[in-house]
Protein backbone atom coordinates (compact mmCIF):
# COMPACT_ATOMS: atom_id res chain seq x y z
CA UNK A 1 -16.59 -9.69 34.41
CA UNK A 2 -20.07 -9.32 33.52
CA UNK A 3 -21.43 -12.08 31.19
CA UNK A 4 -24.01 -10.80 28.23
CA UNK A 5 -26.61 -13.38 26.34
CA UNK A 6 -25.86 -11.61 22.92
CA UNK A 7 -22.37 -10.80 22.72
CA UNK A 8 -20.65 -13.92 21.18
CA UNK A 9 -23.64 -14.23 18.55
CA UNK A 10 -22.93 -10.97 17.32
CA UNK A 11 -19.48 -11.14 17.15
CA UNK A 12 -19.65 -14.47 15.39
CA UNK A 13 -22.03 -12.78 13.07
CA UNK A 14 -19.62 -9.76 12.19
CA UNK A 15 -16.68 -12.14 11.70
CA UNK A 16 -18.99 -14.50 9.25
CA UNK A 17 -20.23 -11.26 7.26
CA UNK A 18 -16.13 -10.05 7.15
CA UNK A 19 -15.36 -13.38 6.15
CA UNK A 20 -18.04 -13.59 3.56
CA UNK A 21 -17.34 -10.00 1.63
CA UNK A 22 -13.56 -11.15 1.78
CA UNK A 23 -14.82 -13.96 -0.68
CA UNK A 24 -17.40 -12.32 -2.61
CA UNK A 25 -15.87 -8.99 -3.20
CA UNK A 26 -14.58 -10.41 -6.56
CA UNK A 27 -17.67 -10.98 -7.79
CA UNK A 28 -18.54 -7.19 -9.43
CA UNK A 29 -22.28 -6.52 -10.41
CA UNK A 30 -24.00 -3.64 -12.17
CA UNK A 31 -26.06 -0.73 -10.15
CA UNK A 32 -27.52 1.63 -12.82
CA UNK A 33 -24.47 3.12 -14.15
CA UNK A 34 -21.96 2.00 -10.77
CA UNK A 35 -19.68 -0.81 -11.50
CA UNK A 36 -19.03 -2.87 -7.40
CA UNK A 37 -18.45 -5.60 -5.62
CA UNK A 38 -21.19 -8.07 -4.95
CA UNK A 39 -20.14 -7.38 -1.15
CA UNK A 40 -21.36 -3.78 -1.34
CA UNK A 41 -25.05 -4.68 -0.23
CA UNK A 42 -23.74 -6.55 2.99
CA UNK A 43 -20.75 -5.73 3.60
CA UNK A 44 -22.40 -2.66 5.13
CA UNK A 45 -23.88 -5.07 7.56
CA UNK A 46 -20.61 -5.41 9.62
CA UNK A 47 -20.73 -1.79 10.52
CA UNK A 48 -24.05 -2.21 11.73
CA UNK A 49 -23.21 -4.74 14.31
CA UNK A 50 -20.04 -2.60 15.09
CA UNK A 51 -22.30 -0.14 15.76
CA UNK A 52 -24.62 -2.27 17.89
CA UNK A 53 -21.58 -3.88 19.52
CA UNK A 54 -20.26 -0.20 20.39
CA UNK A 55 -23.47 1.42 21.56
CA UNK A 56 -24.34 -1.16 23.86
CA UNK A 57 -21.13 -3.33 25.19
CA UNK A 58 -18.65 -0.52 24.84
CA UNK A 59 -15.43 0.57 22.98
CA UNK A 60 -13.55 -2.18 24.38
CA UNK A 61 -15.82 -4.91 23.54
CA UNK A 62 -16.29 -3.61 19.98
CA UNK A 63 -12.58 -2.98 19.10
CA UNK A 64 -12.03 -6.74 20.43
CA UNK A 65 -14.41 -8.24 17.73
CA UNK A 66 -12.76 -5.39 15.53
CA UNK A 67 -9.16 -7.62 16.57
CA UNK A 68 -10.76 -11.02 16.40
CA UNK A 69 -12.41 -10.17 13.14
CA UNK A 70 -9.11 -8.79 11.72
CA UNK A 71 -7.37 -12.30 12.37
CA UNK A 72 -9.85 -14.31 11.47
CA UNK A 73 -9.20 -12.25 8.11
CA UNK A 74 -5.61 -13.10 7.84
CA UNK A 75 -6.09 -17.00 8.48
CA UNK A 76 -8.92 -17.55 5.98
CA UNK A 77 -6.80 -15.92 3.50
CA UNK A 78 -3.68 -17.65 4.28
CA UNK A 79 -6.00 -20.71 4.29
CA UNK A 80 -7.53 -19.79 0.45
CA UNK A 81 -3.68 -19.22 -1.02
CA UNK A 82 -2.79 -22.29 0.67
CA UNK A 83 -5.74 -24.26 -1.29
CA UNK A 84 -5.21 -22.66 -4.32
CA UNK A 85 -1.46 -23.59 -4.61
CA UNK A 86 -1.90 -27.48 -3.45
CA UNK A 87 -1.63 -29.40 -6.74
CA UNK A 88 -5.01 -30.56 -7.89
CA UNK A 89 -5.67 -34.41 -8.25
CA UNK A 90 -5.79 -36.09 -11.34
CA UNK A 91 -9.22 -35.84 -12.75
CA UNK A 92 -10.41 -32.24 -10.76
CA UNK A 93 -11.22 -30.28 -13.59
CA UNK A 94 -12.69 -26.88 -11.23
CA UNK A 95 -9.05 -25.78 -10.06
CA UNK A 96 -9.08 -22.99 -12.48
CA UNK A 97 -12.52 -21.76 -10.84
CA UNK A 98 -11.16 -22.38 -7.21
CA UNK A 99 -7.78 -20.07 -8.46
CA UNK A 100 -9.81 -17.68 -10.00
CA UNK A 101 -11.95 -16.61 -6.45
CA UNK A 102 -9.84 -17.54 -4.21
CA UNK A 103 -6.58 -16.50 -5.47
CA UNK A 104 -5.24 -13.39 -4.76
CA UNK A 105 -1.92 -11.43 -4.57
CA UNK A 106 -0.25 -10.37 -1.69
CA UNK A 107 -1.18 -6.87 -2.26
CA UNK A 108 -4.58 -7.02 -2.24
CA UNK A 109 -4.32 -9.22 0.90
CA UNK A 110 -2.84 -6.71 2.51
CA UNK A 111 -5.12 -3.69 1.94
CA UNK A 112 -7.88 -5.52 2.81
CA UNK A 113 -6.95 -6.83 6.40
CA UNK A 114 -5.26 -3.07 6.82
CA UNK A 115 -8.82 -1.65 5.83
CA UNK A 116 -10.71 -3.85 8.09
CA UNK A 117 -8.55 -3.16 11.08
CA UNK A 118 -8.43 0.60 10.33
CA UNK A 119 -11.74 1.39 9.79
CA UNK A 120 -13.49 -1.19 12.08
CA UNK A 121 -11.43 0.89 15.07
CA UNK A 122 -12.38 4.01 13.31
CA UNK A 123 -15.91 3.62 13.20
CA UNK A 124 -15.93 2.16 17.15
CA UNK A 125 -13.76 5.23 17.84
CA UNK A 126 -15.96 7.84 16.73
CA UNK A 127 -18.74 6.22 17.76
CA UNK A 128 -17.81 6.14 21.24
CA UNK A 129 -17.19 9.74 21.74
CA UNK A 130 -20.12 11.10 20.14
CA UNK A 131 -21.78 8.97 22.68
CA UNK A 132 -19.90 10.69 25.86
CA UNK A 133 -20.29 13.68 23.94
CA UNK A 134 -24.30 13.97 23.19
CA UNK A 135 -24.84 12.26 26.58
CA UNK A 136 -26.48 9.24 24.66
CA UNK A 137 -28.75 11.17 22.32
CA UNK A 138 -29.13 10.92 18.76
CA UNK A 139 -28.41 7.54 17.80
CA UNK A 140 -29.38 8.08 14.33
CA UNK A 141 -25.94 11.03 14.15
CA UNK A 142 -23.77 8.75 16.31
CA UNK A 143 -24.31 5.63 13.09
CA UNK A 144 -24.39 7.41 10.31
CA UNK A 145 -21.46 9.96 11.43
CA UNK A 146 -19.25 6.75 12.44
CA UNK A 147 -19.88 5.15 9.67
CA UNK A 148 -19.40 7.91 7.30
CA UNK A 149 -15.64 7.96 9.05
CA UNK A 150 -15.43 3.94 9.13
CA UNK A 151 -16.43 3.30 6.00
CA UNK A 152 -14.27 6.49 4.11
CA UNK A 153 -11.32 4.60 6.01
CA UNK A 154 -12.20 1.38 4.92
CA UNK A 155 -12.68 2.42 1.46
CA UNK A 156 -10.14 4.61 0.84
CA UNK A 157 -7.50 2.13 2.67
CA UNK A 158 -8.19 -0.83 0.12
CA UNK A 159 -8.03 1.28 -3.30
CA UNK A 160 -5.35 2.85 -1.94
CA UNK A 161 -3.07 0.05 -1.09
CA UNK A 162 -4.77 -2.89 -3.88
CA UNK A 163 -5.45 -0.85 -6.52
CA UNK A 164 -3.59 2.17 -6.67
CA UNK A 165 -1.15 1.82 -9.69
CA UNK A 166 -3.68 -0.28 -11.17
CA UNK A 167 -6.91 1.66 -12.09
CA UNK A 168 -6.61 4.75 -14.04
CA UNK A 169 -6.69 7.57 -11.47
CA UNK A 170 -9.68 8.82 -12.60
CA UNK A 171 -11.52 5.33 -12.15
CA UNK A 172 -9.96 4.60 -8.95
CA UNK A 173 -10.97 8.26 -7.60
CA UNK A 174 -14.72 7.02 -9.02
CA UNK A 175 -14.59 3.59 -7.17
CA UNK A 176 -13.49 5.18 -3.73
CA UNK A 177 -16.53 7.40 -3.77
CA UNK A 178 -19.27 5.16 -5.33
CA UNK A 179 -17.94 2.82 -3.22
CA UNK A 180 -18.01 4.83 0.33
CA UNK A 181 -21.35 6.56 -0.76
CA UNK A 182 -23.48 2.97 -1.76
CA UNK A 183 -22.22 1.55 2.11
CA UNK A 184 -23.49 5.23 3.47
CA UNK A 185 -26.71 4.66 2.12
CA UNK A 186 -26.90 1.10 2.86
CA UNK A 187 -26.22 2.53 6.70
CA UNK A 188 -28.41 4.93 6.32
CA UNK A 189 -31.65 3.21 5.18
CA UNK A 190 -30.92 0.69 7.89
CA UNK A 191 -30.89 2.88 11.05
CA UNK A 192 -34.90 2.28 11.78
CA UNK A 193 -33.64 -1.79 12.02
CA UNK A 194 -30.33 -0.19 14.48
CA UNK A 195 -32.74 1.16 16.48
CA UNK A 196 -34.68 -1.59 16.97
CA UNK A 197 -31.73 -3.76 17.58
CA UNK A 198 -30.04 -1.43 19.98
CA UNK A 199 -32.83 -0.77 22.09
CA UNK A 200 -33.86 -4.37 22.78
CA UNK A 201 -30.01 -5.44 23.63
CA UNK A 202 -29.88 -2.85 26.28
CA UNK A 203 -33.32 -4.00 27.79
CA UNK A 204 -31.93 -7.81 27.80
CA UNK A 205 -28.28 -7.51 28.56
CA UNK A 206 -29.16 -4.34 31.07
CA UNK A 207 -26.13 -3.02 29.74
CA UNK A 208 -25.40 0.90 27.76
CA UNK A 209 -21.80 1.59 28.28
CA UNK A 210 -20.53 4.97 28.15
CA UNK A 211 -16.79 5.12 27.59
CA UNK A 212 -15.84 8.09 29.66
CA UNK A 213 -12.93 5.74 31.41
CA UNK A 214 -11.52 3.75 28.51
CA UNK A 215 -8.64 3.04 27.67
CA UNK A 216 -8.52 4.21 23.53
CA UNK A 217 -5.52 2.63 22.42
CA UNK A 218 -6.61 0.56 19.20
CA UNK A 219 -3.57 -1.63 19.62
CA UNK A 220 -5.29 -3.03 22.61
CA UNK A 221 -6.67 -6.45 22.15
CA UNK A 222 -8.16 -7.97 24.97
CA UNK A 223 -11.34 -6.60 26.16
């Protein structure tokens, strides 16, 4: 198999950036008259190097670091229950605050490793074949269109399956769209920097797959 300088730093990046927005999603922050999560301004970043990782290694590669990404999910969090119901020692007077950021029920858990999954393999997916399908042209449509599909997924995936029941309709409708528009125009603004990125990784790794032979099956995991 061919071996690539940049691959494993930018996969460890997008599984540090996952892991970090798991953590700091809690934290909610005003925007002008939006109420989100602290994670909105980088959590964007992960579809960026999805992007990146599809463009230039391939569908494969990318829906790999989608998988790895996905566990590394599930262990942290399993990892931040199990800390949060040790019993704290006698004198540790911050296991409220460690309960309060880390804790979380099994339901929100859940839509958040199903929303990564889903629309990490979204975003690669669409990606991919607007690649094969504008013969490599207009990167700027191929980012913004994935992640406009990614990103919906992602969105709508976690309010549906945390939240729902939970918000008012009306305010859960509000936060699915506020959300999915802020990461949109996060993406957006930050194509000029995808460029950038993309074309120097195909000049150094000599590589710019197109996936007319793969193998689509998101339940793949190995590359």
């Amino acid at each position: 198999m061919k071996s690539y300088k940049y691959l494993g730093l930018i996969t460890t990046l997008y599984i540090a950036f996952q892991l970090i927005s798991d953590v700091t999603a809690g934290k909610i922050v005003q925007f002008g008259s939006f109420t989100l999560p602290a994670s909105i301004l980088y959590f964007p970043i992960t579809y960026i190097f999805a992007d990146v990782l599809t463009e230039v290694y391939g569908y494969s590669k990318a829906r790999n670091v989608v998988w790895q990404a996905f566990l590394a999910s599930i262990v942290a969090g399993l990892v931040y229950q199990l800390a949060v119901w040790l019993p704290p020692a006698v004198g540790f007077d911050a296991n409220d605050a460690y309960i309060r950021v880390l804790g979380s029920v099994p339901r929100i858990l859940l839509g958040g490793w199903i929303a990564v999954w889903a629309g990490g393999i979204a975003n690669d997916y669409i990606l991919a074949k607007m690649k094969i399908w504008t013969k490599g042209k207009y990167l700027w449509m191929r980012t913004i269109g994935s992640t406009i599909v990614g990103e919906g997924v992602n969105t709508f995936l976690f309010f549906a399956i945390a939240l729902s029941g939970i918000l008012p309709n009306s305010l859960l409708v509000s936060s699915i769209l506020s959300g999915w528009l802020f990461k949109v125009v996060i993406e957006t603004v930050l194509t000029p920097l995808t460029y950038l990125v993309v074309a120097k990784l195909k000049k150094v790794e000599n590589e710019d797959y197109y996936d007319t032979n793969t193998n689509f099956n998101p339940l793949i995991i190995k590359s």
